[in-house]
Protein backbone atom coordinates (compact mmCIF):
# COMPACT_ATOMS: atom_id res chain seq x y z
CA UNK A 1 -86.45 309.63 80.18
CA UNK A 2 -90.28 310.28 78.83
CA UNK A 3 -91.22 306.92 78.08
CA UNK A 4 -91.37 305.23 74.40
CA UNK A 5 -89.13 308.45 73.32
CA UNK A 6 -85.94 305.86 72.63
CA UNK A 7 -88.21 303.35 70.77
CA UNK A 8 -89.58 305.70 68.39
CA UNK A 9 -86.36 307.34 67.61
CA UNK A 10 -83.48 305.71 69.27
CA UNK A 11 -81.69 306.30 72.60
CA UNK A 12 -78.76 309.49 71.04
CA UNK A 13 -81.95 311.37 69.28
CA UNK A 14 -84.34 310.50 72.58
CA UNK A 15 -81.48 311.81 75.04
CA UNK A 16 -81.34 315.54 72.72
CA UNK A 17 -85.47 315.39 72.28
CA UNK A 18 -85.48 315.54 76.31
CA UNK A 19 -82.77 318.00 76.56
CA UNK A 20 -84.40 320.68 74.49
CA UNK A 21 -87.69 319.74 76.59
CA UNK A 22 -86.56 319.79 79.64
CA UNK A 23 -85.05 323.08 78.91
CA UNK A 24 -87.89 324.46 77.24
CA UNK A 25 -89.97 323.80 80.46
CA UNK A 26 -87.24 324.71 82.74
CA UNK A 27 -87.12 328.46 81.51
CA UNK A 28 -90.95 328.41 81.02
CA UNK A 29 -91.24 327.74 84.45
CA UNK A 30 -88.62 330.09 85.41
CA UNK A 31 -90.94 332.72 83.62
CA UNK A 32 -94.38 331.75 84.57
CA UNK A 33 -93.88 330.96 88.20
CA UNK A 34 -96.92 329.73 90.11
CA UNK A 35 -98.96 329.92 86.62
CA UNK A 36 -97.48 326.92 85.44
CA UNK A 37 -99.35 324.11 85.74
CA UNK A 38 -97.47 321.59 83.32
CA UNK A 39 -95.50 320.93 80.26
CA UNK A 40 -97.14 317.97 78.09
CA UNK A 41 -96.37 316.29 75.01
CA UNK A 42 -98.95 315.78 72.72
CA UNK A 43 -98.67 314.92 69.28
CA UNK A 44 -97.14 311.95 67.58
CA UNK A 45 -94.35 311.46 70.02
CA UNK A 46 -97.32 311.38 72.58
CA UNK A 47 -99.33 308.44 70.36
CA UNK A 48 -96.12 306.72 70.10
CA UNK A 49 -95.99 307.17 66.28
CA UNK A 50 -92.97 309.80 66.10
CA UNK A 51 -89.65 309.48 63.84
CA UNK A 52 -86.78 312.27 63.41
CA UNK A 53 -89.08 313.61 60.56
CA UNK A 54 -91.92 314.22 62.73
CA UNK A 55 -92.12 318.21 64.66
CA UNK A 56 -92.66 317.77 68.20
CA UNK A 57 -95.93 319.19 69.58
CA UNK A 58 -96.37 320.59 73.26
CA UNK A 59 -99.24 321.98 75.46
CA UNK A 60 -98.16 324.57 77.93
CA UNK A 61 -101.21 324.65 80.75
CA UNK A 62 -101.18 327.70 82.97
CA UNK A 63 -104.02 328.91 85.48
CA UNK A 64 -104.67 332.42 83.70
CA UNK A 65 -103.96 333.92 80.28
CA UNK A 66 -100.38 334.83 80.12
CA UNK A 67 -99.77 338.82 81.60
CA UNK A 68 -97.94 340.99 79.06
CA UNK A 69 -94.92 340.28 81.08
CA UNK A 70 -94.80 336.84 81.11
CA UNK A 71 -96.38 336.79 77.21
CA UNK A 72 -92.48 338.58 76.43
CA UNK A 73 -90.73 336.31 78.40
CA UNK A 74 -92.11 333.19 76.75
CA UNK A 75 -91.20 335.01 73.60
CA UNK A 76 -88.01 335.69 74.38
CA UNK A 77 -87.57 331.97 75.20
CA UNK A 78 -89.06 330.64 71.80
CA UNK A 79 -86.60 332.98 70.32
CA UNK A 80 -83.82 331.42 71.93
CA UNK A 81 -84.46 327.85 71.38
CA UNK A 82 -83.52 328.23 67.42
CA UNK A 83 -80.18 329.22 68.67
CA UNK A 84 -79.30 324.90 70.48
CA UNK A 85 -77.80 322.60 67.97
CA UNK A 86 -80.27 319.64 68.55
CA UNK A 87 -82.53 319.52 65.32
CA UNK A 88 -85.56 319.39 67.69
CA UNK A 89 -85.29 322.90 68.64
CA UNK A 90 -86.28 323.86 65.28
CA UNK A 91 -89.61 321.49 64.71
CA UNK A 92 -91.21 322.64 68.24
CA UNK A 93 -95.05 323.75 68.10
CA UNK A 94 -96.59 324.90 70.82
CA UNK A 95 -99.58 326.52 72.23
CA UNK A 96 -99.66 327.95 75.89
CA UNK A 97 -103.58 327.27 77.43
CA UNK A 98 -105.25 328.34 80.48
């Protein structure tokens, strides 16, 4: 469990919130490989100030600029996420970094 997740919005909503994260860096892993350098949280949930109203921000880090290949694959992914029933799949923002 990523801590502080259950206090700011209960243990049920925490438990989805880290489902849809873990699978969002699951497959992002599964697409970038060895260009992956981490998942983070930033945002609200990351200051400890976030509530079932709040979208859930995300840094992607990788070691070089995304190849065309892996650029569709990450798409691909986002465009799957909308498609879960947890709520948080819909209020993800995200920006993939070298």
């Amino acid at each position: 469990m990523l801590p502080g997740l259950h206090d700011q919005v209960g243990v049920a909503e925490a438990a989805m919130l880290e489902a849809v994260l873990g699978d969002l860096a699951t497959r992002a892993e599964a697409v970038l490989g060895g260009n992956l350098v981490g998942v983070y949280l930033t945002g609200s949930f990351a200051l400890g100030a976030g509530d079932v109203y709040a979208d859930v921000d995300f840094l992607t880090i990788v070691h070089q600029p995304l190849s065309a290949q892996e650029e569709s694959g990450i798409r691909e992914l986002h465009a799957s996420l909308p498609d879960r029933p947890e709520h948080w799949a819909h209020v993800l923002e995200g920006s993939y970094a070298p």
